[in-house]
Protein backbone atom coordinates (compact mmCIF):
# COMPACT_ATOMS: atom_id res chain seq x y z
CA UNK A 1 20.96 -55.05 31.29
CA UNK A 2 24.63 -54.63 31.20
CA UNK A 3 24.61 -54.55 28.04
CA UNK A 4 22.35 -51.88 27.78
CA UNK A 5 24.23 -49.95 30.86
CA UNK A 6 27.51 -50.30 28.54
CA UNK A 7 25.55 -48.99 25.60
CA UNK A 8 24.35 -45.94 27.56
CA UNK A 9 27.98 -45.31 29.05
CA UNK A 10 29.64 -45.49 25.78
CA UNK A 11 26.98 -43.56 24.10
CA UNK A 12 27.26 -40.58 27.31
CA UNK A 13 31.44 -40.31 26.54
CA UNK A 14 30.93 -39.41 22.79
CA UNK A 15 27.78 -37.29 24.20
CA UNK A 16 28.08 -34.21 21.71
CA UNK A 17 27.46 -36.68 18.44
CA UNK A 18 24.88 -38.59 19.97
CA UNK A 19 22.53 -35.25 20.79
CA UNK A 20 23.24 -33.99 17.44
CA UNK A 21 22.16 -37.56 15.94
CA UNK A 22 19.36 -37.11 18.80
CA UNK A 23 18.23 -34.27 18.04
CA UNK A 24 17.95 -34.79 14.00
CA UNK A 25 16.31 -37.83 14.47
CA UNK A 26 13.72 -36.17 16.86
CA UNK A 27 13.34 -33.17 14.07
CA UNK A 28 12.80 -35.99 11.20
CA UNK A 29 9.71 -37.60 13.43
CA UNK A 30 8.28 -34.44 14.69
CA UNK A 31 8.17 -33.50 11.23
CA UNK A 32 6.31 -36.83 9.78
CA UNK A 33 4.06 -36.58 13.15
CA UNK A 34 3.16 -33.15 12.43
CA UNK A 35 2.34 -33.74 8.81
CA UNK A 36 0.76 -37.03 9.66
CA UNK A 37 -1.70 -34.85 12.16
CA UNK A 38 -2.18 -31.99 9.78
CA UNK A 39 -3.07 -34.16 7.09
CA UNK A 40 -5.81 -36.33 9.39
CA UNK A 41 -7.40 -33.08 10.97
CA UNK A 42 -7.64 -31.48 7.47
CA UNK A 43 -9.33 -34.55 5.69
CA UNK A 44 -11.99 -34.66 8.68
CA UNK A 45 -12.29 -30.29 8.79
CA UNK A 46 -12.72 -31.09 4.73
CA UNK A 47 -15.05 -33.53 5.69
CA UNK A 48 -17.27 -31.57 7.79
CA UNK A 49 -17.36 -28.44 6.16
CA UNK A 50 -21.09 -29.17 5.73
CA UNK A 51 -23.33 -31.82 7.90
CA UNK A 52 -26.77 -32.40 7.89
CA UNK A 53 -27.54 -31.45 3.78
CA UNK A 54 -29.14 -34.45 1.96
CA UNK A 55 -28.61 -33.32 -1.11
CA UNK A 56 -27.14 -30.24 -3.28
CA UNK A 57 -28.85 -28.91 -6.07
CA UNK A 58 -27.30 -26.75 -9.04
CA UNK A 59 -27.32 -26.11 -12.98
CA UNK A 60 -25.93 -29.64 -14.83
CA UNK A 61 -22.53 -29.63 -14.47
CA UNK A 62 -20.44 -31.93 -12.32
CA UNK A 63 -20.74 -32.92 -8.56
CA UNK A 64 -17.01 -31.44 -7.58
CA UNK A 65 -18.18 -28.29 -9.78
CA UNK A 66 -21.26 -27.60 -7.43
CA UNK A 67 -19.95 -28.99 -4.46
CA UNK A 68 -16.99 -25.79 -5.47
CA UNK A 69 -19.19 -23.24 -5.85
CA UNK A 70 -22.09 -23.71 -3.34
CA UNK A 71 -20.30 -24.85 -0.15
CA UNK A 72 -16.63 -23.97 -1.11
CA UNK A 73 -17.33 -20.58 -2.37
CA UNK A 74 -15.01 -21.46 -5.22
CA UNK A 75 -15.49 -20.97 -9.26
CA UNK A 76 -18.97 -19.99 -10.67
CA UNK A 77 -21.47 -22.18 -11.65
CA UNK A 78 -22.17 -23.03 -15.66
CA UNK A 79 -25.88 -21.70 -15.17
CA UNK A 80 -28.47 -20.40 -13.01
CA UNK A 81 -31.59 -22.22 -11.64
CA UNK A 82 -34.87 -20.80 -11.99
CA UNK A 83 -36.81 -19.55 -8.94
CA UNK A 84 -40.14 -22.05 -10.21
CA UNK A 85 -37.96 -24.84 -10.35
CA UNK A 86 -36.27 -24.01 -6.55
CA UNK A 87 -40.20 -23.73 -5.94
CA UNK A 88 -41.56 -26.90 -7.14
CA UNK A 89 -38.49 -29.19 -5.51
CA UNK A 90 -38.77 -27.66 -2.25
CA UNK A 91 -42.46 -27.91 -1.77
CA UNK A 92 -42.25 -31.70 -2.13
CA UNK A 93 -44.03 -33.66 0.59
CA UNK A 94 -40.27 -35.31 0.77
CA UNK A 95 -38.42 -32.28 1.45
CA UNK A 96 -38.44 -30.85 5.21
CA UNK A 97 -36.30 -27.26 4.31
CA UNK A 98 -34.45 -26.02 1.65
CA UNK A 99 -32.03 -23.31 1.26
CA UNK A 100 -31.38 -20.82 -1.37
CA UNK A 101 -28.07 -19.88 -2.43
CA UNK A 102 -27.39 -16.52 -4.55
CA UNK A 103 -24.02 -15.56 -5.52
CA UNK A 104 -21.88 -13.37 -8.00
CA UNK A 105 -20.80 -10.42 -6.12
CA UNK A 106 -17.70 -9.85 -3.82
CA UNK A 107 -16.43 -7.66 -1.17
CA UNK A 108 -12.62 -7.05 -1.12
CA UNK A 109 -11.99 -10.82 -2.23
CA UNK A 110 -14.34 -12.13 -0.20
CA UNK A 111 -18.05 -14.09 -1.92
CA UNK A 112 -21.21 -12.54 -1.14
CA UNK A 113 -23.56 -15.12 -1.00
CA UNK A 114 -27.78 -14.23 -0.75
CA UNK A 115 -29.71 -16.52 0.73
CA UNK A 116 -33.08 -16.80 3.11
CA UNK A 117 -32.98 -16.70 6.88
CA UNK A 118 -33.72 -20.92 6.82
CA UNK A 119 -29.40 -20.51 6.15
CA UNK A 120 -28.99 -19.48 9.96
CA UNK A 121 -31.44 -21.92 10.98
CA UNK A 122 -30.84 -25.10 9.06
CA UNK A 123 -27.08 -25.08 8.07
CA UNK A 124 -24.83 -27.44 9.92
CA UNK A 125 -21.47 -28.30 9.63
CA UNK A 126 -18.97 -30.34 11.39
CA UNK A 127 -20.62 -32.46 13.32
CA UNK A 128 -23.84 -31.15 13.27
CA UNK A 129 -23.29 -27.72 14.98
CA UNK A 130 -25.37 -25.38 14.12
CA UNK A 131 -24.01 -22.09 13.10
CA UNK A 132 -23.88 -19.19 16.13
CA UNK A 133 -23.66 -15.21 15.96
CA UNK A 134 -20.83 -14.41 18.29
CA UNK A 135 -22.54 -10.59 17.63
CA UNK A 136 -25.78 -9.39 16.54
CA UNK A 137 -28.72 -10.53 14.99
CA UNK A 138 -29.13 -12.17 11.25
CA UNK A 139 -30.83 -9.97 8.76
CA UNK A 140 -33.75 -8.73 8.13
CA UNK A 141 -34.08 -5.45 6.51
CA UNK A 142 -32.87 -5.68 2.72
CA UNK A 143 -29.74 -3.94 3.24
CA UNK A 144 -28.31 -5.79 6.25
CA UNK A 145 -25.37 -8.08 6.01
CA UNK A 146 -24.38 -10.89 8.30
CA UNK A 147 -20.04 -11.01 8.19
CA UNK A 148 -18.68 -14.45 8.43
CA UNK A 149 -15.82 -14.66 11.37
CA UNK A 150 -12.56 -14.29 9.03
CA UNK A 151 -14.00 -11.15 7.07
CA UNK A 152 -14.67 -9.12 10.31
CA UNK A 153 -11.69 -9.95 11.69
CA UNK A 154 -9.38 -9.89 8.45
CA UNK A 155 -11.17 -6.25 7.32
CA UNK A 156 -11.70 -4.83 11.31
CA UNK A 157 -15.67 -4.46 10.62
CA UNK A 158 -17.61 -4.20 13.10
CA UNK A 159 -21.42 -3.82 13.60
CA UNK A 160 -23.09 -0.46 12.33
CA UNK A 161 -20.14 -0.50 9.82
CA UNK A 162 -21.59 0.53 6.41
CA UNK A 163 -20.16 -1.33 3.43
CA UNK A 164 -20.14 -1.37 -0.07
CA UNK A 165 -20.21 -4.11 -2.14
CA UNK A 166 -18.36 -4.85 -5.80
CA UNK A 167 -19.82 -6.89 -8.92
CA UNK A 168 -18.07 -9.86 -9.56
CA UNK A 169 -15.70 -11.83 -7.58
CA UNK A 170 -12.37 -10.38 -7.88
CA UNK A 171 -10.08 -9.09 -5.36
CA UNK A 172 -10.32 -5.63 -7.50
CA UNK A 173 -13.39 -4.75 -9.31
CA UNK A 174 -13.95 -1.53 -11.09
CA UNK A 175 -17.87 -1.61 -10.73
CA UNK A 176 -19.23 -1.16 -7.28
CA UNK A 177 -22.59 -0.81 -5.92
CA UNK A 178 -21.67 2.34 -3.84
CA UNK A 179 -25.19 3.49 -4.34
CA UNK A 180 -27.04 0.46 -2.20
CA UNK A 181 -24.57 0.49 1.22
CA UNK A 182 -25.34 -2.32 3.68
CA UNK A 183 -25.08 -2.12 7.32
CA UNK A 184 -23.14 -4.95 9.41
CA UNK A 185 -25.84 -5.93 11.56
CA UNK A 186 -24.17 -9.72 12.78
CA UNK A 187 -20.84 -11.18 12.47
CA UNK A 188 -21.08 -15.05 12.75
CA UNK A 189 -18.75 -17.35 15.42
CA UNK A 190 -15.70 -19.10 13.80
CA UNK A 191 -16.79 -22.23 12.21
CA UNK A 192 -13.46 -23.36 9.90
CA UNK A 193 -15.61 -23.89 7.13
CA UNK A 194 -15.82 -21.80 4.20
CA UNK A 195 -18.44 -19.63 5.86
CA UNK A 196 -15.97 -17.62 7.60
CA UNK A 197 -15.38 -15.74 4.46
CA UNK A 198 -18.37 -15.03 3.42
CA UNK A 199 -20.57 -11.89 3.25
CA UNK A 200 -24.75 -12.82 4.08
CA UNK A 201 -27.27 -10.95 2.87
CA UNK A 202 -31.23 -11.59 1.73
CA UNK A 203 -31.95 -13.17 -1.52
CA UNK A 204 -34.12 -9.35 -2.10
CA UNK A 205 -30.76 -7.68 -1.29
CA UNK A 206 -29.37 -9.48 -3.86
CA UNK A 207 -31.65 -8.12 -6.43
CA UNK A 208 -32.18 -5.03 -5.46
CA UNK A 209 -27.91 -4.67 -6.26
CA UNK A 210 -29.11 -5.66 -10.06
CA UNK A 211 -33.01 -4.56 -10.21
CA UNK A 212 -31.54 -1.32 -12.27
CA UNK A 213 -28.78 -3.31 -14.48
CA UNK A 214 -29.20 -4.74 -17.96
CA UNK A 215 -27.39 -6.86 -19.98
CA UNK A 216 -24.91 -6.88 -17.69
CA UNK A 217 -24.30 -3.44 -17.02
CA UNK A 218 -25.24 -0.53 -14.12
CA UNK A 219 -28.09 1.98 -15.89
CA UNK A 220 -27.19 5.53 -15.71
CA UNK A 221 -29.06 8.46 -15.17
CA UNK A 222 -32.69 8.32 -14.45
CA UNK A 223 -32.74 4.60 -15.38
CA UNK A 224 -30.94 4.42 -11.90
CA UNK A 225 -33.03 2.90 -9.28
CA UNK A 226 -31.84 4.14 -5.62
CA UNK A 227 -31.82 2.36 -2.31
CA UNK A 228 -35.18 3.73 -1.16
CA UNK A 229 -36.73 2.92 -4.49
CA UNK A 230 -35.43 -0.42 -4.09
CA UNK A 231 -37.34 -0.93 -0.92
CA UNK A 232 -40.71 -0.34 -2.93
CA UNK A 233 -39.99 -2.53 -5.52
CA UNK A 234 -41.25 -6.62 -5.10
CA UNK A 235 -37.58 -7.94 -5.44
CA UNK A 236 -38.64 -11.83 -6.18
CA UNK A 237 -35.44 -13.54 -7.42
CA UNK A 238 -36.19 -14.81 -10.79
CA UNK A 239 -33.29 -17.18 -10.83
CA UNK A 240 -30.46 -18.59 -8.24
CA UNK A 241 -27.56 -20.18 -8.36
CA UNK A 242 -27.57 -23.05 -6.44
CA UNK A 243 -29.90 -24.75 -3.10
CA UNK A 244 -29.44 -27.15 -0.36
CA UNK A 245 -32.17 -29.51 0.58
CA UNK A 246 -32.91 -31.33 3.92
CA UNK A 247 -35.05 -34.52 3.69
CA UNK A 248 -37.43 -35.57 6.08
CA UNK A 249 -36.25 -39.50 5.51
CA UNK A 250 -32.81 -40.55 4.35
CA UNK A 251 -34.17 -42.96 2.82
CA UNK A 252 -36.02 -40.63 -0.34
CA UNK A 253 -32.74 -39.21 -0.70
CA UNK A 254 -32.17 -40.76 -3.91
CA UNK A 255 -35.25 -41.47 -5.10
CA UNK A 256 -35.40 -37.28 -5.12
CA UNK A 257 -32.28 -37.36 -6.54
CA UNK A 258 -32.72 -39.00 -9.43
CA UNK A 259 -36.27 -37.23 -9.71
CA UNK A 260 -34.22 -33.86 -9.53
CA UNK A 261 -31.66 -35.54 -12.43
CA UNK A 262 -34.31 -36.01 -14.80
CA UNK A 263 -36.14 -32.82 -13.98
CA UNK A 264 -38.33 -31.51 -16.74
CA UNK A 265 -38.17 -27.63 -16.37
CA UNK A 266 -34.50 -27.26 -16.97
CA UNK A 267 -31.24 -29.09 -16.67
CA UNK A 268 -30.56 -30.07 -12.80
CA UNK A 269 -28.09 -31.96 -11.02
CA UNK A 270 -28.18 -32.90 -7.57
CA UNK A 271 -25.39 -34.79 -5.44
CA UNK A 272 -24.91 -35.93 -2.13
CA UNK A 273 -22.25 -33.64 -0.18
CA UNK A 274 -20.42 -37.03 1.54
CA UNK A 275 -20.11 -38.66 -2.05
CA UNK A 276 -19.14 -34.80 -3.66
CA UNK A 277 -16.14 -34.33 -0.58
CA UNK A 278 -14.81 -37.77 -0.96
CA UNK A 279 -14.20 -37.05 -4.69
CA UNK A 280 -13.16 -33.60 -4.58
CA UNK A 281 -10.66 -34.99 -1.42
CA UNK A 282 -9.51 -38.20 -3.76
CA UNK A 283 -8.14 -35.45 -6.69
CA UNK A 284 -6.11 -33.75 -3.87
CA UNK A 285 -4.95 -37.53 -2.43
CA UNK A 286 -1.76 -36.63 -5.03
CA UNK A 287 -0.28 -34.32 -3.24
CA UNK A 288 -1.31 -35.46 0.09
CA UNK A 289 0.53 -38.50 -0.63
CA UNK A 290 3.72 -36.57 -2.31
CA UNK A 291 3.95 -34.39 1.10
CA UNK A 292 3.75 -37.86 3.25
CA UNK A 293 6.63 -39.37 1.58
CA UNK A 294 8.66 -36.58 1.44
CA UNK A 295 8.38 -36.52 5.46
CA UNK A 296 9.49 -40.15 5.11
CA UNK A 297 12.62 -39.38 3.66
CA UNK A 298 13.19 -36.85 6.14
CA UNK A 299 12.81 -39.46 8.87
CA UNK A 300 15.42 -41.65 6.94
CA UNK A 301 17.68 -39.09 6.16
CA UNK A 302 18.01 -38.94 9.98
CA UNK A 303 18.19 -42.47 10.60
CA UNK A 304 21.10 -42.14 7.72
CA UNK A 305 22.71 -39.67 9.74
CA UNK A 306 22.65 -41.99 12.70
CA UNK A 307 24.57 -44.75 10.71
CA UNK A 308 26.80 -42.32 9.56
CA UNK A 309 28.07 -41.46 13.01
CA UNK A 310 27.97 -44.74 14.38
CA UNK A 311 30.34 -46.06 11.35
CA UNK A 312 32.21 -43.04 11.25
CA UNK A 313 32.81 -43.57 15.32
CA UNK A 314 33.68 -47.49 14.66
CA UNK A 315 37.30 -47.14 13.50
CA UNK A 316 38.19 -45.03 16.93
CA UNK A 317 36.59 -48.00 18.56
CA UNK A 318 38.42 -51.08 17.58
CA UNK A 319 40.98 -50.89 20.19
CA UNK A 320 37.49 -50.67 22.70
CA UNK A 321 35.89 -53.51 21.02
CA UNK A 322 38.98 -55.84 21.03
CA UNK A 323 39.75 -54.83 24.65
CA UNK A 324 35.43 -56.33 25.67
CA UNK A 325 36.58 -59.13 23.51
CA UNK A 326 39.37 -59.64 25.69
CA UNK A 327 37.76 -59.79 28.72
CA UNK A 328 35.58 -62.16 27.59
CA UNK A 329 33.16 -60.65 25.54
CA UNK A 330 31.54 -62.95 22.88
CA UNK A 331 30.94 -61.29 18.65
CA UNK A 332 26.96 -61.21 19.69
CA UNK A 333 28.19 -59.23 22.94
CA UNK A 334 29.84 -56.62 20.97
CA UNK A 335 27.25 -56.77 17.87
CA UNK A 336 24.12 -56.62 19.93
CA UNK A 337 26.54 -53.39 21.40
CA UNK A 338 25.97 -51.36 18.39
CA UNK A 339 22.50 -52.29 18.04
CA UNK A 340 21.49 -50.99 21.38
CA UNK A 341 22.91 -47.96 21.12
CA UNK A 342 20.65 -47.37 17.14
CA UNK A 343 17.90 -48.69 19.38
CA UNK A 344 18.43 -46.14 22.09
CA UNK A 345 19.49 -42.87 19.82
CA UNK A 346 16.45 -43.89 17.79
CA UNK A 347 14.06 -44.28 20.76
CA UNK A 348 15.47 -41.11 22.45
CA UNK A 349 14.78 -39.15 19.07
CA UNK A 350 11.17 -40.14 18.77
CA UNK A 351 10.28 -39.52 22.42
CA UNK A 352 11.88 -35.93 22.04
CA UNK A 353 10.15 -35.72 18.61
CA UNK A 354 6.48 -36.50 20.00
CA UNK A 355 7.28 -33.98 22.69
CA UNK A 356 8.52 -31.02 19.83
CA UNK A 357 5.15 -32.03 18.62
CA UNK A 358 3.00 -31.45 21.50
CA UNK A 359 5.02 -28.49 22.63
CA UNK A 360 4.52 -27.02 19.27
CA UNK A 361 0.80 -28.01 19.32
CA UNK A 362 0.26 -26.90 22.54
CA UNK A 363 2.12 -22.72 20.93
CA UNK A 364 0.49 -22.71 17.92
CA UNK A 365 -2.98 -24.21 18.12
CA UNK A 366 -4.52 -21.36 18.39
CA UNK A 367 -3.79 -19.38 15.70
CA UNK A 368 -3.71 -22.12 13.32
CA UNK A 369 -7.45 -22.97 14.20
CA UNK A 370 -8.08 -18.62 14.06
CA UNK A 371 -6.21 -18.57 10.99
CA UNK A 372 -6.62 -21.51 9.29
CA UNK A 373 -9.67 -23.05 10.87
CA UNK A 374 -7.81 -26.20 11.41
CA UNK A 375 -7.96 -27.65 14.95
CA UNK A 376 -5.14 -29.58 16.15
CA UNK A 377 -6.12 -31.62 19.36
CA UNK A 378 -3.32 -32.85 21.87
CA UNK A 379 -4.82 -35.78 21.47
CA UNK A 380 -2.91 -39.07 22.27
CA UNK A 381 -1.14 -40.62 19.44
CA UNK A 382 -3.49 -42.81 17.31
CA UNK A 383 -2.96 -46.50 16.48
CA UNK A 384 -1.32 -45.23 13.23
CA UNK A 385 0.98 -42.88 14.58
CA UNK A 386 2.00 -45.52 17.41
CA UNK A 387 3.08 -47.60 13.81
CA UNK A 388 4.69 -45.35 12.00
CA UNK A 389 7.00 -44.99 15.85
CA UNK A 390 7.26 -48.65 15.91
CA UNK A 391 8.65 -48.25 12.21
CA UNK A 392 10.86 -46.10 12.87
CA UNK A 393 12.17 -47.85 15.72
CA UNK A 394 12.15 -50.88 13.11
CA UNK A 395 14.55 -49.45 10.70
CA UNK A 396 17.04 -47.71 13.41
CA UNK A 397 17.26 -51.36 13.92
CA UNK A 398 18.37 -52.90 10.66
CA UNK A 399 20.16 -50.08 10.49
CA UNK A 400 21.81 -50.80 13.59
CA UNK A 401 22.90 -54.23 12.18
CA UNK A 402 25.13 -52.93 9.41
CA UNK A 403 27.78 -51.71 11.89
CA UNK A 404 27.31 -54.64 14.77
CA UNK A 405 28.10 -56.49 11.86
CA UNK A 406 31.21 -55.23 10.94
CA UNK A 407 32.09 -55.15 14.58
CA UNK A 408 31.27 -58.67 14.63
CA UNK A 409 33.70 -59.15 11.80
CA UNK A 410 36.98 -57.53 13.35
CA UNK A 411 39.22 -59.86 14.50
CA UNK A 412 41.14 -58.95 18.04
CA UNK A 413 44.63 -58.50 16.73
CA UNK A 414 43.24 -55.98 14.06
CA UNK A 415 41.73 -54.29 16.88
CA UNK A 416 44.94 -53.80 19.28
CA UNK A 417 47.05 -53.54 16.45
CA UNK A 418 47.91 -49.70 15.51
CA UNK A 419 47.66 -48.34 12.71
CA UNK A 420 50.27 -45.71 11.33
C-alpha cells in the first residue's frame, strides 16, 4: 500500500502529464469500446432485419442476390416469377402464408415495393415483432400507400398527402406516373430494418402504374389508361418479383426447399434468411475486422504515449530514485514504482473511457437509433468487453516494465551524481 500511496503522490506532483496521458488513454478505449458496441449491435440489427420467414423465394440467382433485393431493398433481381408459380407454392398443404413482393418503381430514392395486406399481418422482424402503424390504416383502395417511418419523416409526408410515384429506382427519374397519384393513408412505426424506407402499396396498384405501358414504355394518347379506368380494369399481377413463405412446421422447411429448387414451371431458388444474413454478413467481416484493428492501434498508440512520458520523466527522476534507494529502498521497491503508476494511468484511462462511452451513449442514442436504426443499449459491459479492459490493463503492464527496468538498472551514484 505504500507503495501504491508513493505511486499516487508522485504521479499527483507531475499532475498536468499524467491527465494528458489520462485522458488519451481514456479516448483510445472509448474509441475501441464504442466500435466494439457498434459493431455487436449492428451484426444482431443485421441479423434481425427479418424473423419469422422460413424461406425466401426468387428468380435463380444467388441467395445474397435475393436476400438484396427482397428484404434489403437493394439491386434488382435477374428475373421475375410468374403469378401461377407464386400460386401453386403457396397453396401447399406445407405452407401456412405467403407474401408477395412487387418491386421496380421508386419515389425520390426511396423502393416502392407492392405487396398483399398478409405483409402487415405476417412480417416480423427483430425478434419477432410484428410490424405497427404509428398512423393510419394499411391499404386498401388501389391507390393508397402505406410510408415506411424514415420516408415520412425524411420527405415531411403526412397522411392525405398525395404523391406521385417515378419508374425505376433512381434518385432522379425522368418518367413519372403523375397520372395515377396515391394518397398516404398509413405511415408505419420505426422498425430499423429496411422497411423504414420503403413506399407500400397493393400488388393491383402496382399494375395499374404499368396496365397502359408496353415494351417498356408509357402509351400516349388514347392508348393512355387513366386512374378511374384503372379501377375497372381486373389488375391480376401476371408476374412478381420475389415472395416470402411461412411454414406451418420447421421441419418441411427444406424438404420445400429443395422441392421449390427443382421446380418445374420456371427457374426458382429459395433460401433460408438466417443462412442468406450470415453470408451476406461474412463478405462484410473484411472490413469489420479492418475497423477493429485500427481501434487497436489507437488503444496502443495511447499506451505508447504513456511510455513515452514515463521514460521521458525518468531522467528528472534519478536523483528521486537514488534518494528511496537511500533510505532503504530495495531495485524491486523502485521497479514495482514505475509499474504502479502504468497500472494506475492505465486503469484511470479505461474507467474514464467506459464512462465517455456511456455518457456519449446515454447523448446520442437517440438519434442514432432515429437515424440509423441502430440501438445502442447502456447495457453493462459484456464478458468480451470486460477482456479486451483486462488487455489493456495487460499491456500498460509490460509496458510498465520497460522503464522499472531501467530504474532497476541505475546505480545510486549515477543517480546523485549531476550531470552538466
Amino acid at each position: 500500500m505504500y507503495l501504491l500511496r508513493l505511486a499516487l503522490a508522485s504521479l499527483a506532483n507531475r499532475r498536468f502529464t499524467a491527465l494528458l496521458t489520462v485522458f488519451a488513454i481514456a479516448l483510445s478505449v472509448c474509441l475501441l469500446l464504442a466500435v466494439e458496441r457498434v459493431r455487436t449491435e449492428a451484426r444482431a440489427s443485421f441479423a434481425s432485419t427479418i424473423s419469422g420467414t422460413d424461406l425466401i423465394v426468387g428468380a435463380r440467382s444467388g441467395s445474397v442476390n435475393l436476400l438484396l433485393y427482397s428484404v434489403f431493398r437493394i439491386g434488382n433481381a435477374t428475373n421475375n416469377i410468374r403469378w401461377d408459380s407464386f400460386e401453386a407454392i403457396a397453396q401447399d398443404r406445407r405452407v401456412k402464408w405467403a407474401i408477395p413482393i412487387s418491386l421496380g418503381d421508386s419515389h425520390r430514392g426511396y423502393r416502392v415495393m407492392g405487396t398483399s395486406p398478409a405483409y402487415f399481418q405476417h412480417y416480423r422482424y427483430g425478434h419477432g415483432q410484428p410490424l405497427q402503424l404509428a398512423r393510419g390504416k394499411p391499404f386498401a383502395d388501389m391507390f393508397e400507400v402505406v410510408l415506411g417511418a424514415e420516408v415520412a419523416e425524411a420527405l415531411h409526408h403526412k397522411l392525405g398527402d398525395k404523391i406521385v410515384l417515378a419508374h425505376g429506382v433512381s434518385t432522379v427519374s425522368l418518367t413519372q406516373h403523375d397520372d395515377k397519384p396515391f394518397t398516404v393513408v398509413g405511415i408505419l412505426g420505426r422498425t430499423g430494418t429496411p422497411v423504414d424506407r420503403t413506399l407500400h402499396i397493393s400488388l393491383a396498384g402496382m399494375e395499374a402504374l404499368h396496365v397502359d405501358w408496353q415494351n417498356g414504355v408509357p402509351a400516349r394518347g388514347q392508348g393512355k389508361v387513366s386512374a378511374e379506368q384503372a379501377r375497372a380494369m381486373d389488375l391480376q399481377p401476371k408476374a412478381i418479383t420475389a415472395f416470402l413463405l411461412g411454414l406451418n412446421s420447421k421441419i418441411a422447411t427444406f424438404a420445400l426447399q429443395r422441392q421449390i429448387n427443382e421446380f418445374r414451371g420456371e427457374p426458382l431458388l429459395a433460401t433460408l434468411p438466417g443462412v442468406a444474413l450470415q453470408e451476406l454478413w461474412s463478405l462484410m467481416g473484411t472490413a469489420e475486422k479492418a475497423l477493429f484493428v485500427v481501434s487497436l492501434f489507437v488503444v496502443l498508440t495511447g499506451l505508447i504515449g504513456m511510455l513515452t512520458a514515463i521514460l521521458t520523466s525518468l531522467n528528472e527522476r534519478r536523483r528521486e530514485m537514488a534518494i528511496l534507494r537511500s533510505v532503504g529502498a530495495r531495485p524491486w521497491h523502485i521497479g514495482s514504482l514505475l509499474v504502479l503508476e502504468a497500472v494506475t494511468l492505465a486503469l484511470a484511462g479505461a474507467a474514464l473511457g467506459v464512462a465517455l462511452l456511456y455518457l456519449g451513449i446515454g447523448i446520442s442514442q437517440g438519434y442514432v437509433q432515429a437515424s440509423y436504426g441502430l440501438y445502442l443499449p447502456l447495457a453493462f459491459p459484456s464478458l468480451y468487453e470486460w477482456a479486451l479492459l483486462g488487455a489493456i490493463l495487460a499491456a500498460a503492464l509490460l509496458m510498465g516494465a520497460v522503464p522499472a527496468w531501467q530504474a532497476y538498472r541505475q546505480s545510486l551514484a549515477d543517480g546523485l551524481s549531476i550531470r552538466l
